[in-house]
PDB file of N, CA and C in Angstrom:
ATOM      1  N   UNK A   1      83.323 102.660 107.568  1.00  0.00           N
ATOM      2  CA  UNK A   1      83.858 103.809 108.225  1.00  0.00           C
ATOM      3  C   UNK A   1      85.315 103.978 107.778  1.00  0.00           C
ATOM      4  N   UNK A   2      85.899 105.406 107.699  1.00  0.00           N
ATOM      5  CA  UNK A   2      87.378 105.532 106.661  1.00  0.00           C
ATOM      6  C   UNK A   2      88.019 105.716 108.256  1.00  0.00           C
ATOM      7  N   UNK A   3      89.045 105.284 108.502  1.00  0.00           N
ATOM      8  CA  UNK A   3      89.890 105.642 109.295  1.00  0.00           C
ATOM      9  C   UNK A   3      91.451 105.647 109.239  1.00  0.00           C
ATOM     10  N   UNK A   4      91.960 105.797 109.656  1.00  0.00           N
ATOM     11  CA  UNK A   4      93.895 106.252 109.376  1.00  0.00           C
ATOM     12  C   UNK A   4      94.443 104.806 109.725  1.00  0.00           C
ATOM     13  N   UNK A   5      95.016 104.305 108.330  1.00  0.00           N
ATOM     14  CA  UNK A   5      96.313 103.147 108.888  1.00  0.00           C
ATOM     15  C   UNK A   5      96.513 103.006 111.008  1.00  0.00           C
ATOM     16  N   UNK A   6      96.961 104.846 111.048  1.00  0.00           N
ATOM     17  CA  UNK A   6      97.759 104.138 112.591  1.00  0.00           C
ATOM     18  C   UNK A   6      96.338 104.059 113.515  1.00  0.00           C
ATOM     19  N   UNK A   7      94.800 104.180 112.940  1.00  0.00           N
ATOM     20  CA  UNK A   7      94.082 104.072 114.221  1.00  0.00           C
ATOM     21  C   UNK A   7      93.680 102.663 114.356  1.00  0.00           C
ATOM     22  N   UNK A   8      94.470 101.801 113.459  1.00  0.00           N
ATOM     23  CA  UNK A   8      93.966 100.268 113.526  1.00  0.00           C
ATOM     24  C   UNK A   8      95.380  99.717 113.950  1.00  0.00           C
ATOM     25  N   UNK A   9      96.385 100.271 113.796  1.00  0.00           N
ATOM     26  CA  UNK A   9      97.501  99.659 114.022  1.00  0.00           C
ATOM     27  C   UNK A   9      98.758 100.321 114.336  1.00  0.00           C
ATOM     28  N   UNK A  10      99.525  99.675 114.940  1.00  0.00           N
ATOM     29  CA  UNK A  10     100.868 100.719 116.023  1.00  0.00           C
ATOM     30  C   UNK A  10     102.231 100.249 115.253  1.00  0.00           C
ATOM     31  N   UNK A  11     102.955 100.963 115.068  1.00  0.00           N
ATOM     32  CA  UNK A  11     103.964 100.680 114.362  1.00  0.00           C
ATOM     33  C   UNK A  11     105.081 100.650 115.118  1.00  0.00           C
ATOM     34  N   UNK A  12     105.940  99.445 115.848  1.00  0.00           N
ATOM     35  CA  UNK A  12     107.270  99.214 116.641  1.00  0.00           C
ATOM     36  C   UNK A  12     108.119 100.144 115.880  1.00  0.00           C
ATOM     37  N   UNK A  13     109.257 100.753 117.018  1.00  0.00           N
ATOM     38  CA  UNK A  13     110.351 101.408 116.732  1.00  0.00           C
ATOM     39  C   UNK A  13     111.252 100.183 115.857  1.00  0.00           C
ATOM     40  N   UNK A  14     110.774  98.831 115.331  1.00  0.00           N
ATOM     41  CA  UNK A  14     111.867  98.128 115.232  1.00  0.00           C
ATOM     42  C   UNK A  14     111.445  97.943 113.934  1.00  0.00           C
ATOM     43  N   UNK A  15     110.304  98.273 113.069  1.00  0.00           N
ATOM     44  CA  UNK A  15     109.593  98.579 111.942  1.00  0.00           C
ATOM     45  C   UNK A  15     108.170  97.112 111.768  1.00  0.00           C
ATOM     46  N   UNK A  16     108.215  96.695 113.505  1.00  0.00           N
ATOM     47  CA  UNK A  16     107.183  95.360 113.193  1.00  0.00           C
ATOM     48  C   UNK A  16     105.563  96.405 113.772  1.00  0.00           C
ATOM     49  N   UNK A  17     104.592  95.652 113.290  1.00  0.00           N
ATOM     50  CA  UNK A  17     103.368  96.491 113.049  1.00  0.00           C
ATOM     51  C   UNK A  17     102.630  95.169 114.009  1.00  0.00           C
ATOM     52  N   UNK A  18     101.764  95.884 114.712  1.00  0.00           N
ATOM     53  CA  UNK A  18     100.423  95.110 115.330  1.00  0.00           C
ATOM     54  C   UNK A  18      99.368  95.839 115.607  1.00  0.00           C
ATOM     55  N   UNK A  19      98.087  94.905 115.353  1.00  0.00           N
ATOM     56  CA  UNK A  19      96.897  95.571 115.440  1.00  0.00           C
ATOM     57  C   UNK A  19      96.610  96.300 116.903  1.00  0.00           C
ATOM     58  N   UNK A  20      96.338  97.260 116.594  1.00  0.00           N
ATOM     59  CA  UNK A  20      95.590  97.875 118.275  1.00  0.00           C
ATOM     60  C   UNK A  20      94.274  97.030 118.326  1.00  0.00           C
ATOM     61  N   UNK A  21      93.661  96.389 118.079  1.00  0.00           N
ATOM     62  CA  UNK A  21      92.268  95.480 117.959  1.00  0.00           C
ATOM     63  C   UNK A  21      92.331  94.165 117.132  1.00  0.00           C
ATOM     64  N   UNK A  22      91.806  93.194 117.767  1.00  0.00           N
ATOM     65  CA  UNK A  22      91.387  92.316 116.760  1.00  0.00           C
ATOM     66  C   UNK A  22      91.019  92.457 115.407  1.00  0.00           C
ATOM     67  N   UNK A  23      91.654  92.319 114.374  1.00  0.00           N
ATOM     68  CA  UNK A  23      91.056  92.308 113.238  1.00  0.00           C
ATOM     69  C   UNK A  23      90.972  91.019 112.311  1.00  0.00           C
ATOM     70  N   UNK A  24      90.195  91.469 111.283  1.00  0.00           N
ATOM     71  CA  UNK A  24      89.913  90.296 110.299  1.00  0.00           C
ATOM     72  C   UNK A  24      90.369  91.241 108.968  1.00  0.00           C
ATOM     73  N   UNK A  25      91.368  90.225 107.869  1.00  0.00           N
ATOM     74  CA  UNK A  25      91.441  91.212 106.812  1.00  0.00           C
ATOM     75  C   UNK A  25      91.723  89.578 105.988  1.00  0.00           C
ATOM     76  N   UNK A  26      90.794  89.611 104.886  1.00  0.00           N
ATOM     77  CA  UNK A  26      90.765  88.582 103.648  1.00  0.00           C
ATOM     78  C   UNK A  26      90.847  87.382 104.215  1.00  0.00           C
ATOM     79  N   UNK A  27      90.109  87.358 105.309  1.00  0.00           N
ATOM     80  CA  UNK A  27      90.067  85.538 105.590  1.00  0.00           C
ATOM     81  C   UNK A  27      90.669  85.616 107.117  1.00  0.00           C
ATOM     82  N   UNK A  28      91.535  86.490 107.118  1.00  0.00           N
ATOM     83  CA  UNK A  28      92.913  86.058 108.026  1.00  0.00           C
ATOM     84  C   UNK A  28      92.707  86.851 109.309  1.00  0.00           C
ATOM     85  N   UNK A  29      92.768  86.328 110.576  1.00  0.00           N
ATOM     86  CA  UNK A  29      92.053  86.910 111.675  1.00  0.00           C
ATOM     87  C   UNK A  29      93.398  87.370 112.562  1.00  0.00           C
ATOM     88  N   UNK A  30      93.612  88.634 113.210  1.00  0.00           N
ATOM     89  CA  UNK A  30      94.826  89.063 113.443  1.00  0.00           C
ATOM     90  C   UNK A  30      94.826  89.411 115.424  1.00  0.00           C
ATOM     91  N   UNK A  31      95.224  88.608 116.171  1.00  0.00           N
ATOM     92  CA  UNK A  31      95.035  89.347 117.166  1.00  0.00           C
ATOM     93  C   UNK A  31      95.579  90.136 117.935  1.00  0.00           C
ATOM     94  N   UNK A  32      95.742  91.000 118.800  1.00  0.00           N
ATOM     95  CA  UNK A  32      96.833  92.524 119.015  1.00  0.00           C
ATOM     96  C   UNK A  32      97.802  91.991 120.152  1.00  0.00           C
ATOM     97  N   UNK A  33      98.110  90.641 119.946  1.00  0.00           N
ATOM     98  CA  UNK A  33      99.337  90.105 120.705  1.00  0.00           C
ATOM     99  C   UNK A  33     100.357  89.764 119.368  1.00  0.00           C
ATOM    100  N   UNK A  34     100.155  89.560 118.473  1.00  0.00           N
ATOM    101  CA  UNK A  34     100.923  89.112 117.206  1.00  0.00           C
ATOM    102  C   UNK A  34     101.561  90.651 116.806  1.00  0.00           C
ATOM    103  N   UNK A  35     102.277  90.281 116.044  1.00  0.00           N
ATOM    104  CA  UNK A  35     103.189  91.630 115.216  1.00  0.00           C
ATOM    105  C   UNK A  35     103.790  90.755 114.112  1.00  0.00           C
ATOM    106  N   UNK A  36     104.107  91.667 113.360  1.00  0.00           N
ATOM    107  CA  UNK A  36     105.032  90.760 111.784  1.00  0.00           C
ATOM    108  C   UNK A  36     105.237  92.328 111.434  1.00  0.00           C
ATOM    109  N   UNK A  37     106.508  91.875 110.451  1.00  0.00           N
ATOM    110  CA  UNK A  37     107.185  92.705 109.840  1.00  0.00           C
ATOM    111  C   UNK A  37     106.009  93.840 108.987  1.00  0.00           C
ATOM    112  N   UNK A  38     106.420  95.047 108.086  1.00  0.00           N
ATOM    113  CA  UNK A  38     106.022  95.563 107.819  1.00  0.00           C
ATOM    114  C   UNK A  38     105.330  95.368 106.023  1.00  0.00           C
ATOM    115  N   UNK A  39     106.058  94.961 106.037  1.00  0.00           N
ATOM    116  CA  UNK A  39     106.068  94.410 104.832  1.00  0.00           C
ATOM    117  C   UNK A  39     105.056  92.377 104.371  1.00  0.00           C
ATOM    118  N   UNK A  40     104.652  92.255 105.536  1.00  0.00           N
ATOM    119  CA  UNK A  40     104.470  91.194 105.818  1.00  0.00           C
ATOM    120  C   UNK A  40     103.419  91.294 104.734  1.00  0.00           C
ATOM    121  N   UNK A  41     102.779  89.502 103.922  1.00  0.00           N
ATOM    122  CA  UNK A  41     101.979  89.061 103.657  1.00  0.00           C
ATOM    123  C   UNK A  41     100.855  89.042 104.342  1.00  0.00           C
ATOM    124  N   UNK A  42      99.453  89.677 104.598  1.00  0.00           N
ATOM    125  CA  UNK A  42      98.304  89.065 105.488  1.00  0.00           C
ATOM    126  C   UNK A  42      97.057  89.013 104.628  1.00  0.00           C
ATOM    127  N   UNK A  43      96.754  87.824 104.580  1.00  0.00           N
ATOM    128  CA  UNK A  43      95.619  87.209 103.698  1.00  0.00           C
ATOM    129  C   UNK A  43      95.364  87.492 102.296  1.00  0.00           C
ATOM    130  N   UNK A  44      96.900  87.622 102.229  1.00  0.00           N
ATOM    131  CA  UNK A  44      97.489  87.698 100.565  1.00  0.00           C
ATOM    132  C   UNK A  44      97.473  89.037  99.556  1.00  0.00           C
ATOM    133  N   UNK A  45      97.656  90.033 101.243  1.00  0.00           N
ATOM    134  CA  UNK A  45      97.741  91.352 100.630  1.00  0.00           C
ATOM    135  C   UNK A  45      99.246  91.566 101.374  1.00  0.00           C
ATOM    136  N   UNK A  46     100.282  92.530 100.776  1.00  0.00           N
ATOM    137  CA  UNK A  46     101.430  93.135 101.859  1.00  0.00           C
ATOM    138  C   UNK A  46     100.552  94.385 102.425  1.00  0.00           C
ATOM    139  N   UNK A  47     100.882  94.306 103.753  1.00  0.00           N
ATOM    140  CA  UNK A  47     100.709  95.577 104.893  1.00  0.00           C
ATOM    141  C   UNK A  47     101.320  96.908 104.184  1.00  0.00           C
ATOM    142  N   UNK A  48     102.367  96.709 103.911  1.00  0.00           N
ATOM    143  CA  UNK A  48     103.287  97.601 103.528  1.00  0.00           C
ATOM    144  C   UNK A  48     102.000  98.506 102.585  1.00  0.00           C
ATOM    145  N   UNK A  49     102.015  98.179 101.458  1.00  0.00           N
ATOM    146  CA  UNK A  49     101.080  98.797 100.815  1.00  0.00           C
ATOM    147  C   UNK A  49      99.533  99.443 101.477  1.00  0.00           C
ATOM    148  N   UNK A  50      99.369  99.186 102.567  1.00  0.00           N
ATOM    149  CA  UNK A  50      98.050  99.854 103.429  1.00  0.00           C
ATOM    150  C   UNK A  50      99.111 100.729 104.152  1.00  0.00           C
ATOM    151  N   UNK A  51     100.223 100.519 104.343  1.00  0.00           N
ATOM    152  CA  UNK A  51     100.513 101.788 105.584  1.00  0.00           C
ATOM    153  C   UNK A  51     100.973 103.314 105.080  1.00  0.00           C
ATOM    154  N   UNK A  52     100.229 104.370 105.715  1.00  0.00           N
ATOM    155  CA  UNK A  52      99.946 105.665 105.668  1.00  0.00           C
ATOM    156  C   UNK A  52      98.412 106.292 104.538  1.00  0.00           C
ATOM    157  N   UNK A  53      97.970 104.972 104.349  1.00  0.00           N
ATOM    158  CA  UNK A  53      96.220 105.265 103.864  1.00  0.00           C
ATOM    159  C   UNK A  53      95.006 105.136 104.514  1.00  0.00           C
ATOM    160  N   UNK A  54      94.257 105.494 104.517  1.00  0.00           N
ATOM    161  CA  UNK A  54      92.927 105.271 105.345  1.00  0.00           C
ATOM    162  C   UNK A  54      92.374 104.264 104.438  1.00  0.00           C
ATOM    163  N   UNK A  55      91.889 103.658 106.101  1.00  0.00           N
ATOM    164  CA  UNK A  55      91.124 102.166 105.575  1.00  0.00           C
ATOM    165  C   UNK A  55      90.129 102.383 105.788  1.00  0.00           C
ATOM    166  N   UNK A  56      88.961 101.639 105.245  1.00  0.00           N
ATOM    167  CA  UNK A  56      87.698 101.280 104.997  1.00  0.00           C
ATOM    168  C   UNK A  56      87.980 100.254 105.661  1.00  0.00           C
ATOM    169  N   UNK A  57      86.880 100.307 107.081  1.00  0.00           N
ATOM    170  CA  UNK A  57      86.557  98.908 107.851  1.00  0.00           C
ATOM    171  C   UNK A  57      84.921  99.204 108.457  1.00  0.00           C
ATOM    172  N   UNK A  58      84.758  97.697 108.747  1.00  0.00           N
ATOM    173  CA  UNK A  58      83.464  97.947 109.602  1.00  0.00           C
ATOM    174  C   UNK A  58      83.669  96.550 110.545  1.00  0.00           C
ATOM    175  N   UNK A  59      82.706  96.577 111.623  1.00  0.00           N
ATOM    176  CA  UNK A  59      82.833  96.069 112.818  1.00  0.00           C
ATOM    177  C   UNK A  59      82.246  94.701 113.020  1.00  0.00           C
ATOM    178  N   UNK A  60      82.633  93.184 113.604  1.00  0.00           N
ATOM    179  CA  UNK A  60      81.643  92.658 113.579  1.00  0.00           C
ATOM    180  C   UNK A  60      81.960  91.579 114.505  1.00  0.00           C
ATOM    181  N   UNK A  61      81.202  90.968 115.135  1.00  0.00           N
ATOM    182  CA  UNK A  61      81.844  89.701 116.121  1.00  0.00           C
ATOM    183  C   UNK A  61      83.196  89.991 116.664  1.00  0.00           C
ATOM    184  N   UNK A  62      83.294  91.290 116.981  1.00  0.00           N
ATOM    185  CA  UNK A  62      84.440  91.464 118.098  1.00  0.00           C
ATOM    186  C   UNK A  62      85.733  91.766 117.028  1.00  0.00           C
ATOM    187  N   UNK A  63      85.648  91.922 115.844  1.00  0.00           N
ATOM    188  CA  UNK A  63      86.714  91.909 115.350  1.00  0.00           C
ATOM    189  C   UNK A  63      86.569  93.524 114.163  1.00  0.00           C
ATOM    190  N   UNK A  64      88.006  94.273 113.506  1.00  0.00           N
ATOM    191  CA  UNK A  64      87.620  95.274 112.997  1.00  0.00           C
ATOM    192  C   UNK A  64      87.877  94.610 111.696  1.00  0.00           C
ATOM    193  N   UNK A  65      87.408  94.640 110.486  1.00  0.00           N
ATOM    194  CA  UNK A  65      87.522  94.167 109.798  1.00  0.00           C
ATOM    195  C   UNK A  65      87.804  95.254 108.101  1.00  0.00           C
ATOM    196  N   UNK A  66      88.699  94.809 108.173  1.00  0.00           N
ATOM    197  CA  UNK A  66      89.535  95.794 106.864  1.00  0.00           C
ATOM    198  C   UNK A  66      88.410  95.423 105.712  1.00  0.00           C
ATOM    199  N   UNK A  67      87.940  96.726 105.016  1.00  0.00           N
ATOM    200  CA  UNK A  67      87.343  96.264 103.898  1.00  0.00           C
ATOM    201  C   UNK A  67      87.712  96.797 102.329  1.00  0.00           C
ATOM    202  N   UNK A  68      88.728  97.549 102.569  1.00  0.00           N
ATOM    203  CA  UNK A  68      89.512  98.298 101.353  1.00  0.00           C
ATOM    204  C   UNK A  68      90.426  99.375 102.247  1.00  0.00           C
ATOM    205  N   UNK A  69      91.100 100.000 101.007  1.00  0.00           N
ATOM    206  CA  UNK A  69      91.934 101.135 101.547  1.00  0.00           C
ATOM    207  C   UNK A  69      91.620 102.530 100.525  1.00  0.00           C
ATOM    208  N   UNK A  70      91.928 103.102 100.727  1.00  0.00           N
ATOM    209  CA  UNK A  70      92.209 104.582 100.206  1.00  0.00           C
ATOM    210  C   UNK A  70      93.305 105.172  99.618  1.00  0.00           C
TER     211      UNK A  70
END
C-alpha cells in the first residue's frame, strides 16, 4: 500500500521524527515512544532520504512495515 512519509510518521517542531505506529524497516523495529533525529541512520538507511515520499508498506504482527519508497 503507497502512503505519504507524514502518514507513518510525525515530525517534532525540534526536527526529531517518530513513528505514529510501530514499525519495522530493514531488520530494525521502531516503536512510537522513540524519536531520533532526522537525518538518523535506521536499519542502515538515513530517514532523511524517505522524508516527503510515499512509502510502500504493508502490515504484519502489529507492526507497519516499510517496504520501499517512491
Amino acid at each position: 500500500m503507497r502512503v505519504p512519509f507524514s502518514a507513518i510518521f510525525n515530525i517534532q517542531g525540534n526536527g526529531t521524527v517518530s513513528p505514529r505506529t510501530p514499525i519495522e524497516f530493514n531488520g530494525a523495529q521502531l516503536a512510537t515512544d522513540e524519536s531520533f533525529s532526522e537525518d538518523a541512520s535506521v536499519g542502515g538507511t538515513n530517514l532523511g532520504t524517505l522524508k516527503g515520499h510515499d512509502l510502500e508498506v504493508s502490515e504484519a504482527n502489529g507492526f507497519i512495515s516499510i517496504d520501499g519508497h517512491y
